[in-house]
PDB file of N, CA and C in Angstrom:
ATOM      1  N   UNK A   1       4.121  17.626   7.160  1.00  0.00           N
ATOM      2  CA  UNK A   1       2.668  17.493   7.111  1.00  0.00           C
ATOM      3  C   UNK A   1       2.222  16.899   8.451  1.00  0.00           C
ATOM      4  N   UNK A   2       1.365  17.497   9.211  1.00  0.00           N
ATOM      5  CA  UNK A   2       0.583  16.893  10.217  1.00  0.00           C
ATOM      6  C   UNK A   2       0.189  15.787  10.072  1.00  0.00           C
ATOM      7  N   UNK A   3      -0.415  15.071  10.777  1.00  0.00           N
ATOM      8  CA  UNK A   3      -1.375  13.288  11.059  1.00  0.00           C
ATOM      9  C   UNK A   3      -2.602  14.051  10.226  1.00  0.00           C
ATOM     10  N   UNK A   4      -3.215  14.962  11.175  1.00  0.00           N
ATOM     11  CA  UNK A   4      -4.002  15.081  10.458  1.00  0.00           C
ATOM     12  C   UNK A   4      -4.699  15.124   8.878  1.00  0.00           C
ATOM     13  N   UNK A   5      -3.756  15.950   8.394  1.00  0.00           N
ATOM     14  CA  UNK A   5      -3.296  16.724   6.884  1.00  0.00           C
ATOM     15  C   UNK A   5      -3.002  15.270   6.040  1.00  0.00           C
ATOM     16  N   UNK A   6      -1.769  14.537   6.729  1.00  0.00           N
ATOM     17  CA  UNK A   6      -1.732  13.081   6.338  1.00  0.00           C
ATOM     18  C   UNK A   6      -2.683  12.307   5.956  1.00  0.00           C
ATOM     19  N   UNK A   7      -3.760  12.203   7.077  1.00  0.00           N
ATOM     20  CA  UNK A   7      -5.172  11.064   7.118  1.00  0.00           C
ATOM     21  C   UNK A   7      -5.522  11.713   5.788  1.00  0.00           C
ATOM     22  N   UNK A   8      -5.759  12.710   6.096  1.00  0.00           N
ATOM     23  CA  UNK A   8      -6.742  13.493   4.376  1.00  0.00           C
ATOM     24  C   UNK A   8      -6.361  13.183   3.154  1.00  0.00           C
ATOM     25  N   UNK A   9      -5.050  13.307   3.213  1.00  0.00           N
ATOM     26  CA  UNK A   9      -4.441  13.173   1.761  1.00  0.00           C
ATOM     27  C   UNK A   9      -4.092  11.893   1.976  1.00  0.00           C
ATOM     28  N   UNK A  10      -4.197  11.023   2.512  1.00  0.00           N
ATOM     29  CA  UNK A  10      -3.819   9.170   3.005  1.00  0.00           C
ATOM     30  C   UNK A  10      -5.318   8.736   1.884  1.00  0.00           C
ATOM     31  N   UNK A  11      -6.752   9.182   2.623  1.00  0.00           N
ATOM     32  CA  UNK A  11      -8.037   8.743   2.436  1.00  0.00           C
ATOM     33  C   UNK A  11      -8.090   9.432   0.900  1.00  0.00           C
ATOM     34  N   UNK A  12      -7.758  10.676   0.365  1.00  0.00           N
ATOM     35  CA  UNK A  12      -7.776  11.027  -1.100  1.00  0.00           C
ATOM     36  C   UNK A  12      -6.803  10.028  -1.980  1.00  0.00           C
ATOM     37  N   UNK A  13      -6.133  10.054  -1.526  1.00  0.00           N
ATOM     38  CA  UNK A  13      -5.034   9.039  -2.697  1.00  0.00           C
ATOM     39  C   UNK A  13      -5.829   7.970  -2.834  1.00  0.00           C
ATOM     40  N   UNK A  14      -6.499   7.189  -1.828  1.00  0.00           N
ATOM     41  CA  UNK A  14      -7.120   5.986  -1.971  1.00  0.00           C
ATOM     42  C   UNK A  14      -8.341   6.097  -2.766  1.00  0.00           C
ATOM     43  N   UNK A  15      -8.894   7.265  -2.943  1.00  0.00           N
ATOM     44  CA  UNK A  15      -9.979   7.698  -4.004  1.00  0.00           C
ATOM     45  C   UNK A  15      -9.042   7.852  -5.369  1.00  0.00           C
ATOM     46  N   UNK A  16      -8.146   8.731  -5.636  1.00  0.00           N
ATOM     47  CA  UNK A  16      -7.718   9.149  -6.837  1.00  0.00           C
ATOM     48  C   UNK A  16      -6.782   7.800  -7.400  1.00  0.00           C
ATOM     49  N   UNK A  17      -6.942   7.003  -6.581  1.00  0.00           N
ATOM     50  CA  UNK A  17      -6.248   5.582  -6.909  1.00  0.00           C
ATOM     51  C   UNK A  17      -7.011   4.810  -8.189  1.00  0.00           C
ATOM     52  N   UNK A  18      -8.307   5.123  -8.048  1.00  0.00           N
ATOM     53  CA  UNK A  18      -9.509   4.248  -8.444  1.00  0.00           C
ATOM     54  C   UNK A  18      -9.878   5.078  -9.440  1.00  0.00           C
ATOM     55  N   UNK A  19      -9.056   6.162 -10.151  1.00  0.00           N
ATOM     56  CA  UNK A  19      -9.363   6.931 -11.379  1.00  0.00           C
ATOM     57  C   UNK A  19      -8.008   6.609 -12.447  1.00  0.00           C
ATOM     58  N   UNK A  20      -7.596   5.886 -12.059  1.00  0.00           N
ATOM     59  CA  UNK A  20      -6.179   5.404 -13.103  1.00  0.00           C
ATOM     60  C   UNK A  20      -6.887   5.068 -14.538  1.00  0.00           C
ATOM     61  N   UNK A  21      -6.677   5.498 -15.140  1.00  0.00           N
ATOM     62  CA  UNK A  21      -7.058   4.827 -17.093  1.00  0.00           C
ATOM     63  C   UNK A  21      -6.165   3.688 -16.903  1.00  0.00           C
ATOM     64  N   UNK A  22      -5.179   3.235 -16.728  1.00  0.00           N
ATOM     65  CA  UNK A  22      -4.874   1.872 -17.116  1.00  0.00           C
ATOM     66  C   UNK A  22      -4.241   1.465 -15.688  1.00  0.00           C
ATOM     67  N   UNK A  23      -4.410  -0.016 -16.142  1.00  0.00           N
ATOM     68  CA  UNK A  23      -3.773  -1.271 -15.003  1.00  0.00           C
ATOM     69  C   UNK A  23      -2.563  -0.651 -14.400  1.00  0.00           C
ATOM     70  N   UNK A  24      -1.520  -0.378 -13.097  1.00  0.00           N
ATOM     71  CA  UNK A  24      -1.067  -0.550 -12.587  1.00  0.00           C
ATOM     72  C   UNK A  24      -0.089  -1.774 -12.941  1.00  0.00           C
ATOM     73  N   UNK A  25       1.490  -1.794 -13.104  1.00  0.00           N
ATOM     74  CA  UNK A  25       1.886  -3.215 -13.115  1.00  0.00           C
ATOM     75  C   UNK A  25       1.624  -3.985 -11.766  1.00  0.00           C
ATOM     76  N   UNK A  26       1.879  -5.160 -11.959  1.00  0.00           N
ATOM     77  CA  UNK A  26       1.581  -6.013 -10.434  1.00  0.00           C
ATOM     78  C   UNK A  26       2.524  -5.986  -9.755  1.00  0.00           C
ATOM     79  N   UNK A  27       4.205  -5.570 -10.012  1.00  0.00           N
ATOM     80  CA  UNK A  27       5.012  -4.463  -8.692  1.00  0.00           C
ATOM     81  C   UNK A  27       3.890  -3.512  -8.263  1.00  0.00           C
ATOM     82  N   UNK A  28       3.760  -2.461  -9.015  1.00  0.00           N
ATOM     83  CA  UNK A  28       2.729  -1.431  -8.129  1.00  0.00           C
ATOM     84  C   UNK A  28       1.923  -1.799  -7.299  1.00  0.00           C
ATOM     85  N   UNK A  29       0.986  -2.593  -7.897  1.00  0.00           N
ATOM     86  CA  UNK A  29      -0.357  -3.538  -7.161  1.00  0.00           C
ATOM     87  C   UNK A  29       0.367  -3.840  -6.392  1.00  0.00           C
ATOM     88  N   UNK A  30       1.567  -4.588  -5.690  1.00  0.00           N
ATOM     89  CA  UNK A  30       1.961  -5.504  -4.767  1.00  0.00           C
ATOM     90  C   UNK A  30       2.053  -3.812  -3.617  1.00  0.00           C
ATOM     91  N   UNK A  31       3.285  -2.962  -4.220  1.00  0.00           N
ATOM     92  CA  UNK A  31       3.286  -2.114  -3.507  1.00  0.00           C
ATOM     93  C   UNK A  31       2.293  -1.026  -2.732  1.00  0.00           C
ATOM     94  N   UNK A  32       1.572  -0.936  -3.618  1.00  0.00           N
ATOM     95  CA  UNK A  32       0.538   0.197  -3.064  1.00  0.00           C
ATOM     96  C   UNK A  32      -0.537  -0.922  -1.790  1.00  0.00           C
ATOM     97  N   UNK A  33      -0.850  -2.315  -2.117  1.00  0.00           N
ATOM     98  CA  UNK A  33      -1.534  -3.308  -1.146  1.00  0.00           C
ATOM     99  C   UNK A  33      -0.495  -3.119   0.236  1.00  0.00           C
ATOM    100  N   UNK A  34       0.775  -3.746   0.011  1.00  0.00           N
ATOM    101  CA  UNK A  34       1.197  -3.226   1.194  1.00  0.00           C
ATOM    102  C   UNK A  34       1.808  -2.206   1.717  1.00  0.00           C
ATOM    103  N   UNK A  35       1.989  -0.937   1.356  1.00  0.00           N
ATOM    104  CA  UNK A  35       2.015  -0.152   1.740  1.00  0.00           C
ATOM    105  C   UNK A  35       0.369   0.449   2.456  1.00  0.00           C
ATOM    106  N   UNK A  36      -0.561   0.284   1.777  1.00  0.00           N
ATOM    107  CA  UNK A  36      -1.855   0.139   2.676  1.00  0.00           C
ATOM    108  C   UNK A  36      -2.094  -0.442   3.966  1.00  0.00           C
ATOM    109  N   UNK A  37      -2.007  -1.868   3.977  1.00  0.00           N
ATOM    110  CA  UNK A  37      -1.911  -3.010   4.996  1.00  0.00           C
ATOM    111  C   UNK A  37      -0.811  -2.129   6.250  1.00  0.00           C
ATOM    112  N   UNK A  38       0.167  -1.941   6.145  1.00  0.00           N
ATOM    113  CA  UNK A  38       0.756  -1.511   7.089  1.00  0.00           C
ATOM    114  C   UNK A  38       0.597   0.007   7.667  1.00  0.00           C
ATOM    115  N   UNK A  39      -0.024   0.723   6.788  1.00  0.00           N
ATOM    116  CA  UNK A  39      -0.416   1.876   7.278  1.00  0.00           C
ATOM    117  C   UNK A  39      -1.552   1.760   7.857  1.00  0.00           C
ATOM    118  N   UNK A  40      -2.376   0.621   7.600  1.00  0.00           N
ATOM    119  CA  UNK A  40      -3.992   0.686   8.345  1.00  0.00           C
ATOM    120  C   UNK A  40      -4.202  -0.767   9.641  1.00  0.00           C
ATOM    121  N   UNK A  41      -2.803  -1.424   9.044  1.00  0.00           N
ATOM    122  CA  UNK A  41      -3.211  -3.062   9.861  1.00  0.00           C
ATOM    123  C   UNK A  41      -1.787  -2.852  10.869  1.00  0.00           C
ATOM    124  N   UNK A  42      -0.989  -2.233  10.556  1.00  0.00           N
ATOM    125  CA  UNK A  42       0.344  -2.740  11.009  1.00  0.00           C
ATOM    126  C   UNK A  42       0.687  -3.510  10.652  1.00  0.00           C
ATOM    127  N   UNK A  43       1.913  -4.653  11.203  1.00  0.00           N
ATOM    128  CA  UNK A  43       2.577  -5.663  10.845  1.00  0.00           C
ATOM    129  C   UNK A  43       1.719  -7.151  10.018  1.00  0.00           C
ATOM    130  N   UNK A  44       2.131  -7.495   9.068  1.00  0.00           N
ATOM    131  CA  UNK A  44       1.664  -8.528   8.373  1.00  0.00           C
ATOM    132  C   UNK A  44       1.365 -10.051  10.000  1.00  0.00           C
ATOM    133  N   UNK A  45       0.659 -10.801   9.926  1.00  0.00           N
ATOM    134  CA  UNK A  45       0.452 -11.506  10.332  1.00  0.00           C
ATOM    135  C   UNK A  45       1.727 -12.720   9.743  1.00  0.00           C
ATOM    136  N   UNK A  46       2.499 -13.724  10.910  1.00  0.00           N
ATOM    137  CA  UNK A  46       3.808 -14.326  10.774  1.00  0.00           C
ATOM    138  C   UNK A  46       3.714 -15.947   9.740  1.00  0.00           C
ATOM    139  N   UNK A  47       2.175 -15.632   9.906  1.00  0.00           N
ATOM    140  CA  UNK A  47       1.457 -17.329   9.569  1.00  0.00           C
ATOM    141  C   UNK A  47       0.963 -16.624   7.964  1.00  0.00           C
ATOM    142  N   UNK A  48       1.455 -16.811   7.103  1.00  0.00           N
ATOM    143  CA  UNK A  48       0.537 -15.978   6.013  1.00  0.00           C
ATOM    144  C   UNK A  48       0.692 -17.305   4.891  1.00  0.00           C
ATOM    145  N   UNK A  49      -0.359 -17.044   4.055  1.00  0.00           N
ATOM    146  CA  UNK A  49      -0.946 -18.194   3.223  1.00  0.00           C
ATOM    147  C   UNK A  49      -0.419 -19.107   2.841  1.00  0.00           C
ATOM    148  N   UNK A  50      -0.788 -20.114   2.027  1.00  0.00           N
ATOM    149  CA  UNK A  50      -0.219 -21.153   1.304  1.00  0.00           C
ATOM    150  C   UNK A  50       0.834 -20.516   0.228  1.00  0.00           C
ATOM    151  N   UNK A  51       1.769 -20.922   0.063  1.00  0.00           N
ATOM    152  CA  UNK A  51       2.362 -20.546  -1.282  1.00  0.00           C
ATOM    153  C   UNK A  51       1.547 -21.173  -2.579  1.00  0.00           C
ATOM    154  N   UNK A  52       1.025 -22.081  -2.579  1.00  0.00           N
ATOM    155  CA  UNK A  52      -0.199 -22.602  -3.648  1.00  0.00           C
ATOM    156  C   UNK A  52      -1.276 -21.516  -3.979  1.00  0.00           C
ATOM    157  N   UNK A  53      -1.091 -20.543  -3.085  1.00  0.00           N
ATOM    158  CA  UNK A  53      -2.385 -19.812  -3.421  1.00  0.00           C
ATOM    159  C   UNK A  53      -1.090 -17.944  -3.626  1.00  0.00           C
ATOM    160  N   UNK A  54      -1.173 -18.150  -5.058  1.00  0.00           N
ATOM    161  CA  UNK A  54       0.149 -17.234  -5.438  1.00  0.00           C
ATOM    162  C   UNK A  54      -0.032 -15.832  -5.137  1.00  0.00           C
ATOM    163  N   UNK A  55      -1.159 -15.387  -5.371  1.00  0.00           N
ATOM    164  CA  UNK A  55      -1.836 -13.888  -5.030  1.00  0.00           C
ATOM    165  C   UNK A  55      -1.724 -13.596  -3.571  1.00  0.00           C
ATOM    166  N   UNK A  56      -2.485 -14.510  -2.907  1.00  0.00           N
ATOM    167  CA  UNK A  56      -2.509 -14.149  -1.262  1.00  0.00           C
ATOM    168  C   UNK A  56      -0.757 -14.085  -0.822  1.00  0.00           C
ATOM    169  N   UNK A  57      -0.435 -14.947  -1.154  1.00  0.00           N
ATOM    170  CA  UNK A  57       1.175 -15.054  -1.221  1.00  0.00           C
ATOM    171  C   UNK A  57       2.161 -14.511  -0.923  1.00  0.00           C
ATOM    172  N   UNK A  58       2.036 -13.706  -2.720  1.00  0.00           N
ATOM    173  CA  UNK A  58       2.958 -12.590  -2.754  1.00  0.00           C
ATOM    174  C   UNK A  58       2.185 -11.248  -2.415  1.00  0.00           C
ATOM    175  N   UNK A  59       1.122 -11.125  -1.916  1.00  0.00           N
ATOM    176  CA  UNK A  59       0.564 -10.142  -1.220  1.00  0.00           C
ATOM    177  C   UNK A  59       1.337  -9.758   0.021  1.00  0.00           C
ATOM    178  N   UNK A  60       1.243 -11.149   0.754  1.00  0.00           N
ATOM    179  CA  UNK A  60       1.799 -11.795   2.245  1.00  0.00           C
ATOM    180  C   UNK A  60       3.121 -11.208   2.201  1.00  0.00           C
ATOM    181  N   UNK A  61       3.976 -11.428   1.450  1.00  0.00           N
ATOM    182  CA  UNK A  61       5.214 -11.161   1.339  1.00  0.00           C
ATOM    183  C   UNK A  61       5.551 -10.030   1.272  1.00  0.00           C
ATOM    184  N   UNK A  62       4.809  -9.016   0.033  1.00  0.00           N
ATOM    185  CA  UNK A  62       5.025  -7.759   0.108  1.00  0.00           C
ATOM    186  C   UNK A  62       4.840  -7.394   1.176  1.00  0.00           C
ATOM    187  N   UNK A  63       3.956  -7.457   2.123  1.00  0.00           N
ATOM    188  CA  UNK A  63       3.598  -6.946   3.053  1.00  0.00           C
ATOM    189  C   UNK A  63       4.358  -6.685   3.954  1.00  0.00           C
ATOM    190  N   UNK A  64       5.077  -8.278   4.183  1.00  0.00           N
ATOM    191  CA  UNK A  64       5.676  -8.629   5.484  1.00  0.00           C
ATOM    192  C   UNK A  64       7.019  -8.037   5.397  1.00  0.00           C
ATOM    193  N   UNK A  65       7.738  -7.443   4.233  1.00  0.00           N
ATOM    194  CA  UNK A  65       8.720  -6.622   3.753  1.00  0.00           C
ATOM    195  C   UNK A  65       9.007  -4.996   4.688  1.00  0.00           C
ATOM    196  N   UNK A  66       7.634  -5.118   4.737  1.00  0.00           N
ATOM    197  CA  UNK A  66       7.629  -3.830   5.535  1.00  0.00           C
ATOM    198  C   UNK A  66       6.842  -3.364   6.768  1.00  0.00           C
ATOM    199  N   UNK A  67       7.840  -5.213   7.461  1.00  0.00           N
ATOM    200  CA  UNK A  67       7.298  -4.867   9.129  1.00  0.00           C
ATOM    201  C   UNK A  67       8.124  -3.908   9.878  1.00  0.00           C
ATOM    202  N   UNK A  68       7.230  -3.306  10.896  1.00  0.00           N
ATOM    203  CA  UNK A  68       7.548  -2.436  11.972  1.00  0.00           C
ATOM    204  C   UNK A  68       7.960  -0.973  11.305  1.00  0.00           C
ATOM    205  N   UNK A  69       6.966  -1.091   9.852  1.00  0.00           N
ATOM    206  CA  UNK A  69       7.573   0.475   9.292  1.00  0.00           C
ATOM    207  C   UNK A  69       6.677   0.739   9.821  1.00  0.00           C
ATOM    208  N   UNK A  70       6.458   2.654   9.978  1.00  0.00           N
ATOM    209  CA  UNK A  70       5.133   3.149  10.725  1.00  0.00           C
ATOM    210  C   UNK A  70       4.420   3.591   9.938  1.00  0.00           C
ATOM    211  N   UNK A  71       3.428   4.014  10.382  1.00  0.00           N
ATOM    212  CA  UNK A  71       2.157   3.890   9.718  1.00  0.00           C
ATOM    213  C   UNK A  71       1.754   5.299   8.595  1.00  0.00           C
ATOM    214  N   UNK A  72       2.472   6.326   9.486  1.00  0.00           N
ATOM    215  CA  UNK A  72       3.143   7.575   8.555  1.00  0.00           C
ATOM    216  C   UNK A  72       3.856   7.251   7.518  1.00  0.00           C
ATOM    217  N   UNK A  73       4.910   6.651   7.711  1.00  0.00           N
ATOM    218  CA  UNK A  73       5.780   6.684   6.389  1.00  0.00           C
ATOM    219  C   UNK A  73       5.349   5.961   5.263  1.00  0.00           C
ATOM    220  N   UNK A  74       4.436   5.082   5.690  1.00  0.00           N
ATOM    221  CA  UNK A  74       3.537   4.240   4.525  1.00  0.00           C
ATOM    222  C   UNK A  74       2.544   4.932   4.054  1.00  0.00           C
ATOM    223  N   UNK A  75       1.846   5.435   4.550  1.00  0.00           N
ATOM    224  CA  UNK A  75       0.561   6.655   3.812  1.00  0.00           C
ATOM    225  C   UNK A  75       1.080   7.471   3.430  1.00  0.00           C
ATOM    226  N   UNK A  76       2.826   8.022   3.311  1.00  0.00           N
ATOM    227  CA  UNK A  76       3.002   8.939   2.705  1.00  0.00           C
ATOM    228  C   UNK A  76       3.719   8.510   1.302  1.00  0.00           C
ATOM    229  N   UNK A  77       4.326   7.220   1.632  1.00  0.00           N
ATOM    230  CA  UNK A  77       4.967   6.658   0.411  1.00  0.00           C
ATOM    231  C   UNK A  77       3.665   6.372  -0.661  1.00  0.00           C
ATOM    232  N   UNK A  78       2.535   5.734   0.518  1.00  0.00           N
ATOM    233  CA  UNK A  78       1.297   5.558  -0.499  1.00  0.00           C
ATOM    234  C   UNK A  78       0.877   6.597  -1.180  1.00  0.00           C
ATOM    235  N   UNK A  79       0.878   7.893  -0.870  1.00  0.00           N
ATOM    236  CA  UNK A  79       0.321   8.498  -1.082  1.00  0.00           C
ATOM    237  C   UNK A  79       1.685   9.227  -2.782  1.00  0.00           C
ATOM    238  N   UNK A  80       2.663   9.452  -2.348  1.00  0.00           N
ATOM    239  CA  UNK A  80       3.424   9.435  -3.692  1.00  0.00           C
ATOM    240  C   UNK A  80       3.613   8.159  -4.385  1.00  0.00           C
ATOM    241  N   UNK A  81       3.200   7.211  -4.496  1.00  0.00           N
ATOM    242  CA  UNK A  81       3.205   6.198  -5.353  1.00  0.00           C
ATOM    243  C   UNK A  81       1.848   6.558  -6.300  1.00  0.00           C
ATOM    244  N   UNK A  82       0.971   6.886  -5.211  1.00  0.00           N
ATOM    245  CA  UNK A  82      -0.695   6.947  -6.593  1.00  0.00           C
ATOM    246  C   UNK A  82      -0.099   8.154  -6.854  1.00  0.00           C
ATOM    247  N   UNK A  83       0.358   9.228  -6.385  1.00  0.00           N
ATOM    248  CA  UNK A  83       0.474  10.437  -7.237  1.00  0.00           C
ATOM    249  C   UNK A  83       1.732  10.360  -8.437  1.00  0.00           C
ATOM    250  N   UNK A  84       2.795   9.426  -8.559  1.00  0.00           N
ATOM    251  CA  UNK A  84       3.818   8.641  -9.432  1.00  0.00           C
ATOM    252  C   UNK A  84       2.813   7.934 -10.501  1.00  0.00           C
ATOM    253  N   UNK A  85       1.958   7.538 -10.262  1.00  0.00           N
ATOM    254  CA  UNK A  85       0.776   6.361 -10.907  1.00  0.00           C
ATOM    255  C   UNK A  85       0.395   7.522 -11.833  1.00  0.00           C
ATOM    256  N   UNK A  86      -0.563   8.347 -11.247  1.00  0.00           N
ATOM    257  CA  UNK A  86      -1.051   9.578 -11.967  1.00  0.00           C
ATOM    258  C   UNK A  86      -0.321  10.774 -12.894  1.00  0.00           C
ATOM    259  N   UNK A  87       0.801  10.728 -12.964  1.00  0.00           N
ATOM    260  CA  UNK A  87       1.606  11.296 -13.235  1.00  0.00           C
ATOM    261  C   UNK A  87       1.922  12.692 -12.784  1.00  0.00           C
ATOM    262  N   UNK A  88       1.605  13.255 -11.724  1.00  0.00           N
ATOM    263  CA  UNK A  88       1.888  13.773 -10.605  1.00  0.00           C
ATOM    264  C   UNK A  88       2.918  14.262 -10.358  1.00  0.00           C
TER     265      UNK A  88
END
């Protein structure tokens, strides 16, 4: 698949994400956040939250799991994870 072809179906998954009938477990949630973050931010920032603050946290963490992956291979994993979600 092209970048291009990618971006498209990158920006649709992130729509057909938001049509799920039920909750996502919070593995998924963790995964699909950072698999986002690194496809749109790059690398997690080295300073990341309080551990007191558990959400930002383990957000932080997921994230930081998957430094220096590129930005392709994350919009495409993202993109078969919501289509895994959907049953796809």
């Amino acid at each position: 698949m092209n970048m291009e072809n990618l971006t498209q179906a990158f920006e649709q998954a992130q729509q057909d994400v938001k049509t799920l009938t039920s909750r996502p477990s919070n593995d998924d949630l963790l995964s699909l956040y950072a698999l986002f973050k690194q496809a749109t931010a790059g690398n997690a920032p080295a300073k990341g939250p309080s551990p007191f603050n558990f959400s930002a946290f383990a957000k932080h963490q997921a994230w930081s799991q998957l430094a220096d992956s590129e930005a392709d291979n994350c919009m495409q994993q993202y993109i078969d994870k919501v289509a895994q979600l959907l049953g796809r």
